[in-house]
N, C-alpha and C. Protein backbone atom coordinates (compact mmCIF):
# COMPACT_ATOMS: atom_id res chain seq x y z
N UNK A 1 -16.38 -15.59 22.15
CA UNK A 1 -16.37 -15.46 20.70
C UNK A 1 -15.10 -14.70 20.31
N UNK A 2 -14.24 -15.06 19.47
CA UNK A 2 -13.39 -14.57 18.86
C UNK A 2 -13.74 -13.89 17.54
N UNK A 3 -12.57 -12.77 17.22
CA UNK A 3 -12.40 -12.45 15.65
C UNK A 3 -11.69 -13.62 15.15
N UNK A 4 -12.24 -13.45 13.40
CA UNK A 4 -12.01 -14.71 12.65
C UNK A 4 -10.79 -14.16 11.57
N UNK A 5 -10.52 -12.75 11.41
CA UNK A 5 -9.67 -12.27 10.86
C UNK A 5 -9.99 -11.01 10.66
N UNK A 6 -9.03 -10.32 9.62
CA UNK A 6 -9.33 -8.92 9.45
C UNK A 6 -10.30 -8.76 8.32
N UNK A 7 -11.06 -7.93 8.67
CA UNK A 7 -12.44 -8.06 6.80
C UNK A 7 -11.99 -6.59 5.98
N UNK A 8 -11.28 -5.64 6.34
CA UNK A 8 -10.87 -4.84 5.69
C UNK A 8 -9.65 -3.71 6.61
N UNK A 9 -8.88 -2.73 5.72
CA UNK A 9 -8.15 -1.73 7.08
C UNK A 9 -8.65 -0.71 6.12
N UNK A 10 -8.66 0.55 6.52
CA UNK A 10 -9.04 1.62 6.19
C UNK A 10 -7.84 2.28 6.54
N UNK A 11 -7.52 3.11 5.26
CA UNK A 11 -6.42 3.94 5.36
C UNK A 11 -7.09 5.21 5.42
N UNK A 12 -6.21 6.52 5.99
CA UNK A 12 -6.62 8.44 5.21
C UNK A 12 -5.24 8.54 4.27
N UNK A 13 -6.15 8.73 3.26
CA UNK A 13 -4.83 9.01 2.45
C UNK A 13 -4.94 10.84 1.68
N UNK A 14 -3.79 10.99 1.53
CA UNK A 14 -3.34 12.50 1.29
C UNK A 14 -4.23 13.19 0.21
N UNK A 15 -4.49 11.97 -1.09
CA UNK A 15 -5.40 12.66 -2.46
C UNK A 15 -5.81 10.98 -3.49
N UNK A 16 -6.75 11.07 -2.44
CA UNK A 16 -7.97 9.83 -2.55
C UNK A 16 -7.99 9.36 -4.00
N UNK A 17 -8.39 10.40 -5.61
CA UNK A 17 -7.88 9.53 -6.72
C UNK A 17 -6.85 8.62 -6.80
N UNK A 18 -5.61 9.99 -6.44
CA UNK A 18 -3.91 9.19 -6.92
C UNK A 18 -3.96 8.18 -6.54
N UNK A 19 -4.47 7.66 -4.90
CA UNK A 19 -3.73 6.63 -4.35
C UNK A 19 -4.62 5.61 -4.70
N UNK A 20 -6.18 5.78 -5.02
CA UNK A 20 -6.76 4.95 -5.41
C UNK A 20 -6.69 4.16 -6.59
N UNK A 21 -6.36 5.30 -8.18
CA UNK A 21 -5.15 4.94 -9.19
C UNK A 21 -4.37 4.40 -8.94
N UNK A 22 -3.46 4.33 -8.01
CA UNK A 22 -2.00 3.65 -7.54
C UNK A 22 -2.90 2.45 -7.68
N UNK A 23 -3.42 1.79 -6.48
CA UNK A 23 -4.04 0.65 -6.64
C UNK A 23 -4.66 -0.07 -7.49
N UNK A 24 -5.34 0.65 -8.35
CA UNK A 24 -6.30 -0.01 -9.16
C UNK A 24 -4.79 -0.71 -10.61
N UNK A 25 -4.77 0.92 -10.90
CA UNK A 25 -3.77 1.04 -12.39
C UNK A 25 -2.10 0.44 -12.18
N UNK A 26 -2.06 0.84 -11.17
CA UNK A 26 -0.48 -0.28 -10.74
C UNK A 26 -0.53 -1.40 -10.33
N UNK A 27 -1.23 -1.45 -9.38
CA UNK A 27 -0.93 -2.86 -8.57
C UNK A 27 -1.92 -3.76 -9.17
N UNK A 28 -3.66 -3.35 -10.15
CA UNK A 28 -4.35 -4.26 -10.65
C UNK A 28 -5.05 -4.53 -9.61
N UNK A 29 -5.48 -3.66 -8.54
CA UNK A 29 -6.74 -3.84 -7.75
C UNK A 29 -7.97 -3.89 -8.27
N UNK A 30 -9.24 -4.19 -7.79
CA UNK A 30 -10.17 -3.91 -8.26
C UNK A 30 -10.98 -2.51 -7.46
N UNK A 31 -11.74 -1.63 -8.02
CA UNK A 31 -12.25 -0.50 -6.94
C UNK A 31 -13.64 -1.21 -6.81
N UNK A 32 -13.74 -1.72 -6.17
CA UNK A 32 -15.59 -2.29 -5.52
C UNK A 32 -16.34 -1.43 -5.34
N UNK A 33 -15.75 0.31 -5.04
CA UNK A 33 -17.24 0.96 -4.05
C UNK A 33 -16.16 2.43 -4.07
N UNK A 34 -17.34 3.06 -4.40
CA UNK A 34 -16.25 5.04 -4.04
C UNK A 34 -18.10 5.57 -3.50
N UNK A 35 -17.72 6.17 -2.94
CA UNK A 35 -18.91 7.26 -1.85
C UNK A 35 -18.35 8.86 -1.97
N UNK A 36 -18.82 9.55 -3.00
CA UNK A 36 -18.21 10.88 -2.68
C UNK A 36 -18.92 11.41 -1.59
N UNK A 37 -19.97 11.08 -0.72
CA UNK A 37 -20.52 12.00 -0.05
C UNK A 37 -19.75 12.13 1.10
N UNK A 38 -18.69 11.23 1.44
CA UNK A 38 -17.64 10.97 2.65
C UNK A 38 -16.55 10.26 2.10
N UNK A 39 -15.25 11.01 1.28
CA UNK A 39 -15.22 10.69 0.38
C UNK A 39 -14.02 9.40 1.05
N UNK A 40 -14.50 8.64 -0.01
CA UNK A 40 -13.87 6.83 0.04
C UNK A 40 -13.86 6.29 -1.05
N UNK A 41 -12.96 5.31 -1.04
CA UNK A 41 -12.89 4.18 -1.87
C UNK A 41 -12.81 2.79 -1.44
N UNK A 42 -12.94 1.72 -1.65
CA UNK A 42 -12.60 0.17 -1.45
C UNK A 42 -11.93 -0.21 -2.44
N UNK A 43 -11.01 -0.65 -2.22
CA UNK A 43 -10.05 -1.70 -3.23
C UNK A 43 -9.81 -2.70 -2.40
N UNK A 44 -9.68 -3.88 -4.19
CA UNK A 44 -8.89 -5.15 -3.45
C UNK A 44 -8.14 -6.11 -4.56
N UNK A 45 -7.58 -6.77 -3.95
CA UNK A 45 -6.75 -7.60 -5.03
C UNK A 45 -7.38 -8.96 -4.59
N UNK A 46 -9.05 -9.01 -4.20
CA UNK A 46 -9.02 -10.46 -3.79
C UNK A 46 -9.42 -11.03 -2.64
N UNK A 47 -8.14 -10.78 -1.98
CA UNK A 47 -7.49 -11.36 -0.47
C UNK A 47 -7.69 -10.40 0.23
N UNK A 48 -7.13 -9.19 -0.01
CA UNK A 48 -7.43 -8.18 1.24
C UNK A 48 -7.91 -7.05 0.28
N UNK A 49 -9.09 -6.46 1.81
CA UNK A 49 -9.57 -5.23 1.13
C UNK A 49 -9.32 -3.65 1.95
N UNK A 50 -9.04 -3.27 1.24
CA UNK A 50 -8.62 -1.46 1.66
C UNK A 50 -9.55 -0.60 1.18
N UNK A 51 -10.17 0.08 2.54
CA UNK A 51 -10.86 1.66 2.41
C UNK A 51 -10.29 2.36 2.53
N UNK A 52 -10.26 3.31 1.39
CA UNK A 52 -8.94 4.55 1.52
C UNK A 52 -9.80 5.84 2.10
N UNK A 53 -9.68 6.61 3.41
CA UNK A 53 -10.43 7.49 3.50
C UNK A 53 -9.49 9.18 2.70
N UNK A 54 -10.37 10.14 2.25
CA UNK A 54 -9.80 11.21 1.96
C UNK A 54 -9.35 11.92 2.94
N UNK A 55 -8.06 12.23 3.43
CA UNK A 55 -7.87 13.18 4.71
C UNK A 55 -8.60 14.35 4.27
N UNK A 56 -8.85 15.10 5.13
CA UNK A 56 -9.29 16.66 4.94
C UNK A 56 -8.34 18.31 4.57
N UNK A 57 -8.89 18.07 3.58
CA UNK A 57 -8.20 19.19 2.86
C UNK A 57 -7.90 20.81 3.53
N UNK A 58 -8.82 20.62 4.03
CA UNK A 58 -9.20 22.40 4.60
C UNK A 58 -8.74 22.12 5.98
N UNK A 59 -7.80 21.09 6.62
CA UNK A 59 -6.83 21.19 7.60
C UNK A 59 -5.93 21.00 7.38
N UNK A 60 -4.73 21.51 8.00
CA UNK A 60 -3.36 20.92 8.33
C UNK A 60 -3.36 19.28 7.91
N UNK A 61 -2.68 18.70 6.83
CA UNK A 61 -2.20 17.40 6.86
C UNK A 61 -0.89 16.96 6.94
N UNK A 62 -0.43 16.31 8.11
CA UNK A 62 0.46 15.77 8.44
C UNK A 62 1.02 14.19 8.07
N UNK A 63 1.93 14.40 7.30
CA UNK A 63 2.76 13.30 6.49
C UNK A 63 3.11 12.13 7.91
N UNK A 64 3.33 10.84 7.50
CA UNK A 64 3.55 9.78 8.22
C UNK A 64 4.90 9.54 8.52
N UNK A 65 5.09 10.08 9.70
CA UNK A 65 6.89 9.36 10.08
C UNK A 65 6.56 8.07 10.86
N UNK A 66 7.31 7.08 10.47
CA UNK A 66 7.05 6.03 10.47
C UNK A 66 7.87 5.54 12.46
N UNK A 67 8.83 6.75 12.79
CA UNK A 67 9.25 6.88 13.85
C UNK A 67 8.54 7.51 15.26
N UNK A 68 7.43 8.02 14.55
CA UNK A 68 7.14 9.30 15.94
C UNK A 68 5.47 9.13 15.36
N UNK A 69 5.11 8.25 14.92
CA UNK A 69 3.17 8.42 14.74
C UNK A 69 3.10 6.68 15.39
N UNK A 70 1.81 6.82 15.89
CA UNK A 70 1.23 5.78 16.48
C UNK A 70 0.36 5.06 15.05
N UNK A 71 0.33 3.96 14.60
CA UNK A 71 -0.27 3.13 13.98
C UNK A 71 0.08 2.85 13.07
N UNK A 72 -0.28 2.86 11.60
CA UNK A 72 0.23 1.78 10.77
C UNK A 72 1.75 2.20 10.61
N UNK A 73 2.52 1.25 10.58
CA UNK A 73 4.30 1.44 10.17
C UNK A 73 4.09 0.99 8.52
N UNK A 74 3.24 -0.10 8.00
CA UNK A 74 3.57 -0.19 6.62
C UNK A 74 2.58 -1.23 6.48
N UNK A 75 2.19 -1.70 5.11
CA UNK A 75 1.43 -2.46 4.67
C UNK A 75 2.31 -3.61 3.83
N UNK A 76 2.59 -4.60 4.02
CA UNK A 76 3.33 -5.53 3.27
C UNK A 76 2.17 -6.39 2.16
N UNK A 77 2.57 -6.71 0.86
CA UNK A 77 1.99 -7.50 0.10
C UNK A 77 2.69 -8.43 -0.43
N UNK A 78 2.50 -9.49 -0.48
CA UNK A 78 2.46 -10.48 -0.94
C UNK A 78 2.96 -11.27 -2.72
N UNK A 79 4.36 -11.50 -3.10
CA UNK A 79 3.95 -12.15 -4.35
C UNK A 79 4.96 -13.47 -4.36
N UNK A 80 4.32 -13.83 -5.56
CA UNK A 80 4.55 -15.32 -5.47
C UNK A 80 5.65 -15.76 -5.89
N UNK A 81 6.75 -15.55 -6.40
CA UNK A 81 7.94 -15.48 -6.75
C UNK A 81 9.06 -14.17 -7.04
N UNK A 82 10.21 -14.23 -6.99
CA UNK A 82 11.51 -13.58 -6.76
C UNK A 82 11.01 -13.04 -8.41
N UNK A 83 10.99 -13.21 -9.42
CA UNK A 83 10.23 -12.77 -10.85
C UNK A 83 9.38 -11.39 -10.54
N UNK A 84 8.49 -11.62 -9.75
CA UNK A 84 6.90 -10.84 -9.94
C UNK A 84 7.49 -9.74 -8.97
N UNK A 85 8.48 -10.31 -7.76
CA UNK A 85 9.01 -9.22 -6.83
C UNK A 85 9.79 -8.04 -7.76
N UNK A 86 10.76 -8.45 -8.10
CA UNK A 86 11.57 -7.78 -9.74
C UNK A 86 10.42 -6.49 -10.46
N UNK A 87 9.59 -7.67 -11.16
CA UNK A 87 8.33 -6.98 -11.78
C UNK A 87 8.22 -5.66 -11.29
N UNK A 88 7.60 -6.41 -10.43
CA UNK A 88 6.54 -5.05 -9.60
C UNK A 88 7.07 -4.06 -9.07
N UNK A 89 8.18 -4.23 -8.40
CA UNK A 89 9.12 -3.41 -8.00
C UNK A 89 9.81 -2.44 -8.95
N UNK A 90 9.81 -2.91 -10.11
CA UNK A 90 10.03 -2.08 -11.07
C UNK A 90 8.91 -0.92 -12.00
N UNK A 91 7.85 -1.55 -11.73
CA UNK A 91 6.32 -1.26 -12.05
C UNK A 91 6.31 -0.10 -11.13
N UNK A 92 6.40 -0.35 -9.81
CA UNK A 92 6.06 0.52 -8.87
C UNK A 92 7.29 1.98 -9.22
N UNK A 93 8.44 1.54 -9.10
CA UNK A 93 9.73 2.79 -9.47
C UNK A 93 9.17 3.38 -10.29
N UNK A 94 9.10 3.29 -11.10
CA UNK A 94 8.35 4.13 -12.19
C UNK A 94 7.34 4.90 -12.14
N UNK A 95 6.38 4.53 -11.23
CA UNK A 95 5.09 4.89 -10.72
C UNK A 95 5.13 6.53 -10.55
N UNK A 96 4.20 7.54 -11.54
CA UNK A 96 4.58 8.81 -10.60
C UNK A 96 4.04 8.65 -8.90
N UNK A 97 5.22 9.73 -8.57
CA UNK A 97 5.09 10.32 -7.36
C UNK A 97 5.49 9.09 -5.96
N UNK A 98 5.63 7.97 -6.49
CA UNK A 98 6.14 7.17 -5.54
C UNK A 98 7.31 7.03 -4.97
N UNK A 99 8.08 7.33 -3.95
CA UNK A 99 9.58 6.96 -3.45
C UNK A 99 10.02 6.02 -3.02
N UNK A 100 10.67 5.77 -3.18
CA UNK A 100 11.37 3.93 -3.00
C UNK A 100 12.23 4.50 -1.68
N UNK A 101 12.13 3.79 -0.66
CA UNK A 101 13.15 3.48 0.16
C UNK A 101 13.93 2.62 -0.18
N UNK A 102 13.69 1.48 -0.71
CA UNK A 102 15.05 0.89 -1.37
C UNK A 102 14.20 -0.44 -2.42
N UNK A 103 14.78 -0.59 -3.29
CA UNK A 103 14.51 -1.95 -4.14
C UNK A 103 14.58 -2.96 -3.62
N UNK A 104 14.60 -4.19 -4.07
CA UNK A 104 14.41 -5.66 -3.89
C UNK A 104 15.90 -6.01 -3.08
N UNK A 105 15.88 -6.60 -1.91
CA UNK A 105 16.74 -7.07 -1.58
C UNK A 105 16.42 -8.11 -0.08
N UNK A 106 17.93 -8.87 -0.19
CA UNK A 106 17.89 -9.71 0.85
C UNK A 106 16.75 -9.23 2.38
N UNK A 107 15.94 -10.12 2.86
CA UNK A 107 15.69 -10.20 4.25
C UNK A 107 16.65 -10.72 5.30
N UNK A 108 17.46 -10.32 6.15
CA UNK A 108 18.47 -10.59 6.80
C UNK A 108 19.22 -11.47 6.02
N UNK A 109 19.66 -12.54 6.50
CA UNK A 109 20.48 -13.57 5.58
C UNK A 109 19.62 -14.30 4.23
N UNK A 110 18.78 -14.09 3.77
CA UNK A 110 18.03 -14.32 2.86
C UNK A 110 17.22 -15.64 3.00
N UNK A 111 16.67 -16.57 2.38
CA UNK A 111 16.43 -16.27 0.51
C UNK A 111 15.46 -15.17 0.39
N UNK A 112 14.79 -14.75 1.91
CA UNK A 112 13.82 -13.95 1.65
C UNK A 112 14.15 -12.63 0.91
N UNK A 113 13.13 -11.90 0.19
CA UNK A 113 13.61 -10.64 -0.47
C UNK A 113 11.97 -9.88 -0.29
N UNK A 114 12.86 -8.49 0.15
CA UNK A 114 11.53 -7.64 -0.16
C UNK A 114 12.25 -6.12 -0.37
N UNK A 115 10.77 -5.02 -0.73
CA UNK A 115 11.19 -3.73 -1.57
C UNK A 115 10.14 -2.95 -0.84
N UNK A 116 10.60 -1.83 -0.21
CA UNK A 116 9.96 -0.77 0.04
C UNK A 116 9.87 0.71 -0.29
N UNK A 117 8.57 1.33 -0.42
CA UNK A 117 8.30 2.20 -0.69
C UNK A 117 7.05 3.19 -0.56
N UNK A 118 6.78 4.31 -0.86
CA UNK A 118 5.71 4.90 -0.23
C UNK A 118 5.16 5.39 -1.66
N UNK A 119 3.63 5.17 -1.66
CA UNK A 119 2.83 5.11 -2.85
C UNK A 119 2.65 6.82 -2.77
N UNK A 120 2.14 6.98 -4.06
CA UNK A 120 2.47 8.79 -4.36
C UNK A 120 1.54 9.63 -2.92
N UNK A 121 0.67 8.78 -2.03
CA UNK A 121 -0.47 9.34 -1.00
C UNK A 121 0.75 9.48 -0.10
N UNK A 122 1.11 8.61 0.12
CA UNK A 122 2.31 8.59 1.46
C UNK A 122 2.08 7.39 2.59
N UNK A 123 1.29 6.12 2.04
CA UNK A 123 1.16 5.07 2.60
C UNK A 123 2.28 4.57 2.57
N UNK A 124 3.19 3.50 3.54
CA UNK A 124 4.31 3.01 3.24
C UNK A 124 3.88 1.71 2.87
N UNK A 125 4.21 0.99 2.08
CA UNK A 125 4.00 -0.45 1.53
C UNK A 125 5.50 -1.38 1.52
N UNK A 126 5.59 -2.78 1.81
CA UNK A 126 6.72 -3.16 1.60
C UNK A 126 5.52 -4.16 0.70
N UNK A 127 6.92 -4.75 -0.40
CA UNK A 127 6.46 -6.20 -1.07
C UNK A 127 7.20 -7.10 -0.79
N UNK A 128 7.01 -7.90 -0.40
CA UNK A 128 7.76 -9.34 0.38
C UNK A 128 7.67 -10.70 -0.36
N UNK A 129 8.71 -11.31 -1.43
CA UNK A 129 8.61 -12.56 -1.61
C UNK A 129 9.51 -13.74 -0.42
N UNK A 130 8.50 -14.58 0.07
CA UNK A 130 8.95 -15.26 1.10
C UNK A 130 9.52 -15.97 0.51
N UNK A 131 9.83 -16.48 0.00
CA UNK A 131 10.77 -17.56 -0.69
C UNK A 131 10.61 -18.80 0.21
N UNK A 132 9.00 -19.12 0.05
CA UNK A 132 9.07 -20.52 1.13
C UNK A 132 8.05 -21.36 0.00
């Protein structure tokens, strides 16, 4: 028996509203499900769904170098034209507390284009229009 795909990833993120705001109020996720008793959220745009767990406050939290930590390097999403990449990418700049590693640009020799950045929690996200 095989897996048939992924049914959700669960992130820890730094401050469980913001990043859950990020999602919902920026990107137009939907929140399906929050549990304060362990504290979580579910979002989704749909297609994929994300549990954001709350890291723990009353320890040491350690920020994500994307060089020297074992597991996620970044979350890429998906849009449907070089337009909505623009968009959003601009949607997102604006965004408090978010840092752009860089705006919209070529994938090696192109047509591909994508934009990365880290949502105000400190998830890294790229947006990728494939231009296929």
């Amino acid at each position: 028996m095989a897996a048939i795909g992924i049914n959700h990833l669960g992130l820890t993120v730094r401050d469980l509203d913001q990043t859950t705001a990020f999602f919902t109020d920026c990107l137009g996720w939907a929140l399906l499900a929050r549990d304060d008793s362990y504290p979580r959220t579910t979002v989704s745009d749909a297609t994929c769904r994300l549990t954001l767990w709350q890291a723990d406050k009353t320890q040491a939290i350690t920020d994500f170098d994307r060089k020297t930590n074992i597991g996620l390097h970044h979350l890429a999403l998906e849009v449907p034209s070089r337009d909505a990449l623009d968009a959003l990418a601009a949607k997102v700049r604006n965004w408090p507390g978010v840092q752009m590693e860089f705006t919209p640009e070529p994938m090696g020799a192109g047509p591909r284009m994508h934009a990365m950045f880290s949502e105000p929690g400190g998830i890294r996200l790229e947006i990728i229009w494939p231009a296929s």
